[in-house]
Protein backbone atom coordinates (compact mmCIF):
# COMPACT_ATOMS: atom_id res chain seq x y z
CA UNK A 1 3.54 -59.41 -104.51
CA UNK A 2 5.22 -60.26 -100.88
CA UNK A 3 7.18 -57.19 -101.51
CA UNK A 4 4.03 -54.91 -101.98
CA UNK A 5 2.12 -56.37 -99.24
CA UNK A 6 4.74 -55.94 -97.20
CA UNK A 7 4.89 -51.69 -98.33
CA UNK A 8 1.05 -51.21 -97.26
CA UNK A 9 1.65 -52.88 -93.98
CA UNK A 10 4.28 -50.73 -93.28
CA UNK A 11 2.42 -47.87 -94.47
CA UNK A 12 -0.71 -48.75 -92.55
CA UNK A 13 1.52 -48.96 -89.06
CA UNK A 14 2.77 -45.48 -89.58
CA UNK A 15 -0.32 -43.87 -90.35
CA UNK A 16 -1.66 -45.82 -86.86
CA UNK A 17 1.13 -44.15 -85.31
CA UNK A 18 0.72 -41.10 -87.02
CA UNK A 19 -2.87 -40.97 -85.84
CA UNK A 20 -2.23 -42.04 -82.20
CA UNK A 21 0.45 -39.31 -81.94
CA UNK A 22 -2.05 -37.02 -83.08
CA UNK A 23 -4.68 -38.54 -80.59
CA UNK A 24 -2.54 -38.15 -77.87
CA UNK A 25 -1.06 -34.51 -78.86
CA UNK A 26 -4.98 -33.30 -78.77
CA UNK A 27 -5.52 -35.21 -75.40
CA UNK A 28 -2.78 -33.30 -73.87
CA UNK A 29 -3.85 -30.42 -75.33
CA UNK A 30 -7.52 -30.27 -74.04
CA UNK A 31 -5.64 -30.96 -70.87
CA UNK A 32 -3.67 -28.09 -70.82
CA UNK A 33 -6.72 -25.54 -71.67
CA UNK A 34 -8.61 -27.12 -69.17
CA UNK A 35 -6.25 -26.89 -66.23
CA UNK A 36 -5.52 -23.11 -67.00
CA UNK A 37 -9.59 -22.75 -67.01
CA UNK A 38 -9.69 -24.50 -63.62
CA UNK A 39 -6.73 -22.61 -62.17
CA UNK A 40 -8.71 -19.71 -61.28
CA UNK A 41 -10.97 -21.80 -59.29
CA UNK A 42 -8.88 -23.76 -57.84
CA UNK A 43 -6.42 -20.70 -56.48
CA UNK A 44 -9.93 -19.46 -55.35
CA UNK A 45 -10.42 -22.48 -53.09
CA UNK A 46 -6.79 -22.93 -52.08
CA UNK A 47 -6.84 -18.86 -50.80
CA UNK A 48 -10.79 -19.54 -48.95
CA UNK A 49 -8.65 -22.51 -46.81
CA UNK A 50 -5.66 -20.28 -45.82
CA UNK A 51 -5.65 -17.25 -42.59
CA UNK A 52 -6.31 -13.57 -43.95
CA UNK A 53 -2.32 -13.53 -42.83
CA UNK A 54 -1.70 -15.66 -45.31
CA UNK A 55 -3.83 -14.99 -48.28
CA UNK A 56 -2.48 -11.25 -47.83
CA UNK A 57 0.87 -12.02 -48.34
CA UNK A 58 2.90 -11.27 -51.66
CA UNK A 59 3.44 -14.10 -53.44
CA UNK A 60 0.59 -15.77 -51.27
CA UNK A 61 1.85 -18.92 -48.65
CA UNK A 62 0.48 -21.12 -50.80
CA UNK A 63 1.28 -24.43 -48.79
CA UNK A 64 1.13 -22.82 -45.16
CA UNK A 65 -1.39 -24.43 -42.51
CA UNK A 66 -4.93 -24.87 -43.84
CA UNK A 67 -7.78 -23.73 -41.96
CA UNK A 68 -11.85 -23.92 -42.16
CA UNK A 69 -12.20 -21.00 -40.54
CA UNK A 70 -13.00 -18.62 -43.11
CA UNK A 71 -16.39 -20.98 -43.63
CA UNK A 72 -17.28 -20.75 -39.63
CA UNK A 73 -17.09 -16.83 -40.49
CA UNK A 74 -19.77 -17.35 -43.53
CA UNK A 75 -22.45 -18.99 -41.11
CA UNK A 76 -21.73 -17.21 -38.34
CA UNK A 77 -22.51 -14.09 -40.91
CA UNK A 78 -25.32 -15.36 -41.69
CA UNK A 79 -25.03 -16.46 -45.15
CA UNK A 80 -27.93 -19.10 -45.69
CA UNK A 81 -30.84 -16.50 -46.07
CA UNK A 82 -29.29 -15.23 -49.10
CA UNK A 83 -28.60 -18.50 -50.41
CA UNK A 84 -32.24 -19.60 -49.94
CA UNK A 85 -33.58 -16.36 -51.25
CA UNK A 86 -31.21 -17.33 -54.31
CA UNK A 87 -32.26 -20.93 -54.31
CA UNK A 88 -35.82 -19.82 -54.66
CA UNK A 89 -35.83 -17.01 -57.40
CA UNK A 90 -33.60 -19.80 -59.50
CA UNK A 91 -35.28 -22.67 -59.33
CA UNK A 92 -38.96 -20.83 -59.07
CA UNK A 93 -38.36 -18.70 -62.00
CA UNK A 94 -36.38 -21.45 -63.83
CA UNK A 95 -40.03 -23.61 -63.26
CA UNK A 96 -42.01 -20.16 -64.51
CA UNK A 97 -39.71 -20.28 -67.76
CA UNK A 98 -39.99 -23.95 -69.14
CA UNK A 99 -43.59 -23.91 -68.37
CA UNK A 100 -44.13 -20.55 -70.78
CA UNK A 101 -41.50 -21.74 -73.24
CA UNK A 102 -42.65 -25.20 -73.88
CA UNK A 103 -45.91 -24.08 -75.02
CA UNK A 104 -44.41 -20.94 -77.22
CA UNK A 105 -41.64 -23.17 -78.71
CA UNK A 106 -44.35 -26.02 -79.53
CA UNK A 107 -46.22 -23.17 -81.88
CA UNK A 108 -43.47 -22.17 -83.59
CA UNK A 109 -41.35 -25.11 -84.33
CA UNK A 110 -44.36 -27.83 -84.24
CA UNK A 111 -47.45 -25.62 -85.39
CA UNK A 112 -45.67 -22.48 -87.43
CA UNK A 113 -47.55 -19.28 -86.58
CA UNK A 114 -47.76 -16.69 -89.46
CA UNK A 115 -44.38 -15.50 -90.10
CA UNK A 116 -42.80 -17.28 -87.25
CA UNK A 117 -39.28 -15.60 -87.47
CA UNK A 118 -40.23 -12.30 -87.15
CA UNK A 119 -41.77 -13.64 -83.53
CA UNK A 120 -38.74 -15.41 -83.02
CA UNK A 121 -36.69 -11.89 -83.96
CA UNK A 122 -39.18 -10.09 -81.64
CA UNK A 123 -38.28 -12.33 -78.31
CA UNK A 124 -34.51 -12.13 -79.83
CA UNK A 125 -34.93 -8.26 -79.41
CA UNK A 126 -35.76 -8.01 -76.53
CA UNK A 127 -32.44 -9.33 -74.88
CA UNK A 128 -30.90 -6.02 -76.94
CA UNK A 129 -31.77 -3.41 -74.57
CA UNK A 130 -28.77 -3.39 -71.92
CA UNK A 131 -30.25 -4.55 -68.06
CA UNK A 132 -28.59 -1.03 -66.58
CA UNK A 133 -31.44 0.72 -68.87
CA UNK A 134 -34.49 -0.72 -67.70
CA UNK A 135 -33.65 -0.56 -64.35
CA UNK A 136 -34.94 2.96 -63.48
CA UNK A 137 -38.33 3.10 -65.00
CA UNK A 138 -38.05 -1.00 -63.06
CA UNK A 139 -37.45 0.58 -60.06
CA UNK A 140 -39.68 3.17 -59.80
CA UNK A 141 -42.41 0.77 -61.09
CA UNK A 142 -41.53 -1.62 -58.41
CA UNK A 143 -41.23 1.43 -55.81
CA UNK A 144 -44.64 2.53 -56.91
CA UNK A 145 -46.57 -1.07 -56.22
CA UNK A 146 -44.87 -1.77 -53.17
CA UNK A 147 -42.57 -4.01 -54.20
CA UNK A 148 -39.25 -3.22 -52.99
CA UNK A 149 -37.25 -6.00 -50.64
CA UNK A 150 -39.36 -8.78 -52.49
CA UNK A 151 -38.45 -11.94 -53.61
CA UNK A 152 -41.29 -12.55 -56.24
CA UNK A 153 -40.32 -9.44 -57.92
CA UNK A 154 -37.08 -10.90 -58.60
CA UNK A 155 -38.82 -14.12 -59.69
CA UNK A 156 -40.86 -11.97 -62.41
CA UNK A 157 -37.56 -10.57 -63.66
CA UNK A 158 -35.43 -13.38 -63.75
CA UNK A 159 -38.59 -15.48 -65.92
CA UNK A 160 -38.73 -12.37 -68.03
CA UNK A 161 -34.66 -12.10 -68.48
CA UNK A 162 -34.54 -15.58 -69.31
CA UNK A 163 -37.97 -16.36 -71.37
CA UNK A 164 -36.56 -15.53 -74.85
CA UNK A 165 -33.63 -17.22 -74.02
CA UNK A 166 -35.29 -20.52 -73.25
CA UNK A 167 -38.20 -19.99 -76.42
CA UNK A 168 -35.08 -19.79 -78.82
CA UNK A 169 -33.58 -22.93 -77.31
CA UNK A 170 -36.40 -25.16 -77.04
CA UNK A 171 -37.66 -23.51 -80.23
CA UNK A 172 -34.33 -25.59 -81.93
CA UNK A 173 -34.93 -28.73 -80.07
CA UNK A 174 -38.70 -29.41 -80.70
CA UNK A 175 -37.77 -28.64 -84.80
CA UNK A 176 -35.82 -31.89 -84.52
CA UNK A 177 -38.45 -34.07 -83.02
CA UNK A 178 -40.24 -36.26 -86.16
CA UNK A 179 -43.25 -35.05 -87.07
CA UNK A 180 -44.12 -38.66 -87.76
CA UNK A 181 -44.25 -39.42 -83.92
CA UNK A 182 -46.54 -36.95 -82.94
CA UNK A 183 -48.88 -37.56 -85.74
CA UNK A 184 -48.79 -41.46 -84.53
CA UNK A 185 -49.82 -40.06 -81.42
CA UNK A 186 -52.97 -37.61 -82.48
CA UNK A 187 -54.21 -40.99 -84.80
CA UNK A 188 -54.39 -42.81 -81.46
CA UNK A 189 -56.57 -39.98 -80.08
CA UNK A 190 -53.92 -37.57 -77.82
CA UNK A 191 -54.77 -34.28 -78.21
CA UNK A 192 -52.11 -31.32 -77.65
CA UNK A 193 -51.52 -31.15 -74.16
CA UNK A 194 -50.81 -35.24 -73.73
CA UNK A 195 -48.89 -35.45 -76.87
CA UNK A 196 -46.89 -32.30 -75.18
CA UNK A 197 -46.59 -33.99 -71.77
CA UNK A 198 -45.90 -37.75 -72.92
CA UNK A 199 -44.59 -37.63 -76.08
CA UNK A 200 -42.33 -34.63 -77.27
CA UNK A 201 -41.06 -33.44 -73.37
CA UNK A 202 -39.41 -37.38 -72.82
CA UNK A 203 -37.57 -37.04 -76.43
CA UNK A 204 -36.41 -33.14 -75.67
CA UNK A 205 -35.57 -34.02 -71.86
CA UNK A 206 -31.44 -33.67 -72.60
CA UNK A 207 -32.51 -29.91 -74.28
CA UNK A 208 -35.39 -29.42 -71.27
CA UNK A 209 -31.68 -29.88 -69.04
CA UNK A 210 -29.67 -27.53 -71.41
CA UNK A 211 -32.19 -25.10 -70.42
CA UNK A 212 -33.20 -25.22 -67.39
CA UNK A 213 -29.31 -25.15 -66.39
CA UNK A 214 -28.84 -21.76 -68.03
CA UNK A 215 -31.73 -20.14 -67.05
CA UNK A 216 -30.89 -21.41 -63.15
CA UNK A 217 -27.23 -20.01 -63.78
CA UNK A 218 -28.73 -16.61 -65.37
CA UNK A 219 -30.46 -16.79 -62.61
CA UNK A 220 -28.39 -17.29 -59.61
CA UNK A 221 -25.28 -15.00 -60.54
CA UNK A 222 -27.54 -12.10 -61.40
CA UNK A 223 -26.64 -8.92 -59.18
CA UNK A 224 -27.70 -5.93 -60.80
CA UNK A 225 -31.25 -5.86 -59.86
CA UNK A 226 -31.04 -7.92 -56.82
CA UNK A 227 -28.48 -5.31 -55.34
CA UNK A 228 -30.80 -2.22 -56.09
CA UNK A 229 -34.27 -3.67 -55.67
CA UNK A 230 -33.61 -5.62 -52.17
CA UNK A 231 -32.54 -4.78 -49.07
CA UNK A 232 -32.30 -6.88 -46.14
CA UNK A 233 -35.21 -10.00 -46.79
CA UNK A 234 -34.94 -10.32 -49.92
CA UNK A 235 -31.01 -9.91 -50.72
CA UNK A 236 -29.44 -12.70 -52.56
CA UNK A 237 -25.84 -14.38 -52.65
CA UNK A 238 -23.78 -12.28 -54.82
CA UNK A 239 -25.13 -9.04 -52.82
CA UNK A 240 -23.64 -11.10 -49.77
CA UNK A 241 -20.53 -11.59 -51.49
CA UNK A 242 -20.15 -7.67 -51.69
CA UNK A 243 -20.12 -7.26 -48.31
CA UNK A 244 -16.98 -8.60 -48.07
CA UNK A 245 -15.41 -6.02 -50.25
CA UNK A 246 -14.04 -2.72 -47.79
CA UNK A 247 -11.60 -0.47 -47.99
CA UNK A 248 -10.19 -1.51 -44.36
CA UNK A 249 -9.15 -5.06 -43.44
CA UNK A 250 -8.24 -8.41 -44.74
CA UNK A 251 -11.13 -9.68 -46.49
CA UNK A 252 -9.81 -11.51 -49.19
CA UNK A 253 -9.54 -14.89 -47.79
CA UNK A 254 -13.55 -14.42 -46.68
CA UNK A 255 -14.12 -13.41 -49.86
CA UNK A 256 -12.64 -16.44 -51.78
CA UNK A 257 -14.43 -18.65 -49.04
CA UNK A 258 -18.23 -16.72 -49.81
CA UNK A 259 -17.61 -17.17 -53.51
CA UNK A 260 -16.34 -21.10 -53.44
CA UNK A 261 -19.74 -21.32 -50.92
CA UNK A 262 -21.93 -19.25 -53.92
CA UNK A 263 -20.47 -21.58 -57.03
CA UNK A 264 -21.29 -24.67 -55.32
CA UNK A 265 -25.11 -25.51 -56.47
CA UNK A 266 -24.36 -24.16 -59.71
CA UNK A 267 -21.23 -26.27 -60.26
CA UNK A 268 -22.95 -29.46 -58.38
CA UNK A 269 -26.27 -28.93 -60.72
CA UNK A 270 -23.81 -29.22 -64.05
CA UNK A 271 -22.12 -32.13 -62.83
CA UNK A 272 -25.47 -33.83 -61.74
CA UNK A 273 -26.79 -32.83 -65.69
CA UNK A 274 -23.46 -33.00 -67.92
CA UNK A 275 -24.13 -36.10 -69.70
CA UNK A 276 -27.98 -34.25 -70.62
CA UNK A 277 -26.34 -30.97 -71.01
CA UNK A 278 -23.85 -32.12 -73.63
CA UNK A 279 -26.87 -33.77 -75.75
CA UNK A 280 -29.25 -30.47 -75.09
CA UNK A 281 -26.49 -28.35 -76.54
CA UNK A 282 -25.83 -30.63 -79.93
CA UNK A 283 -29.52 -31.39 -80.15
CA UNK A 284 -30.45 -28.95 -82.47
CA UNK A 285 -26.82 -28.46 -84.14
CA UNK A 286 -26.93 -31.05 -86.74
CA UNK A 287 -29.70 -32.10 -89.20
């Protein structure tokens, strides 16, 4: 009896050790695949802190003098109108899209319209049609109202880029809220719009995050319309960022500094919301 007790303690150590051998071999892997994601970035912010001299240089200095020079250039430029003509399309048509997909999401997944998917398929479609398509009848639409160089018209596109984006997503989180609680809620006397606002938006607020982060990123690093349907008001970041791009001179340096400048409110907005957009994103994933 010792004897056998004696076997399953052994066996019951090595499968511990097995297990934190195995813990630790995945640690160091998710390591690894995260530092070679974040090497880009950080060779990106490394080059923005060295001279054009020195950025230019093959292999690059990569521990010569550092300098903050490059981000005197960016002001000095003139770089914060485009970053507040980004800041407001983003967040503006980020607003725009949770208040239309709230409501749309709430009549599908809470109070099923007749055949709901093939609504669901029709908001799906519309994401099918390539961006580079639309934008010449866009353009001459815009041309023809006046429109051109304006920084609403870019908040109309970006809601209307992003809206079945946001009505699929939201669509998944409200199907997970209990029906229970919401029917607790009309007993007592709420009608729609307060069970809406007080009752299903505080249990979908980590999904309300997901969203609203994605559309805002959508938002921010799209260049396609903003660099053919603006000028000189209305331009946002990444057409700044092309200006750095010539066929003469050292730009590259600039370049690296104007794009570590651009990522910063997206990347500070997902730190501020990772814990929320972790739960947003698995909120709907398992029954």
């Amino acid at each position: 009896m010792t004897t056998l007790l004696k076997q399953r303690k052994k066996t019951a150590r090595g499968e511990g050790d097995l297990a934190e051998t195995g813990g630790i071999a995945w640690t160091a892997t998710a390591w690894i695949i995260t530092l070679i994601f974040f090497a880009p970035v950080a060779w990106m912010l490394l080059t923005s802190l060295h001279t054009e001299a020195d950025a230019a240089t093959n292999p690059p200095t990569l521990f010569s003098g550092l300098t903050f020079e490059n981000y005197s250039a960016l002001f000095d430029r003139g770089v914060m109108p485009f970053l507040i003509n980004s800041a407001t399309a983003s967040i503006i048509s980020t607003l725009l899209v949770l208040a239309l997909s709230i409501p749309a999401a709430y009549a599908l997944a809470i109070r099923p319209v007749e055949k709901w998917t093939d609504v669901m398929f029709f908001f799906l479609s519309t994401k099918f049609l390539p961006a580079i398509a639309a934008l010449l009848p866009i353009y001459l639409l815009v041309k023809r109202v006046g429109g051109l160089d304006n920084i609403w018209v870019l908040v109309i596109l970006y809601t209307a880029m992003n809206l079945p984006i946001a009505v699929w997503m939201m669509q998944s989180f409200l199907a997970e809220v209990p029906k229970e609680i919401m029917e607790a809620a009309e007993v007592d006397g709420a009608g729609t719009l307060r069970v809406i606002w007080s009752v299903i938006v505080p249990i979908i607020t980590p999904g309300i995050a997901a969203t609203s982060l994605i559309c805002f990123i959508f938002s921010w690093n799209e260049f396609l319309f903003a660099v053919n349907l603006t000028a000189t008001v209305s331009s946002t970041s990444p057409v700044f960022l092309v200006g750095f791009i010539t066929s003469e001179g050292l730009f590259l340096a600039k370049l690296c500094a104007a794009a570590t400048l651009v990522s910063l409110p997206v990347l500070i907005a997902g730190f501020a919301a990772q814990d929320k957009l972790v739960r947003g994103l698995s909120l709907g994933a398992v029954k």
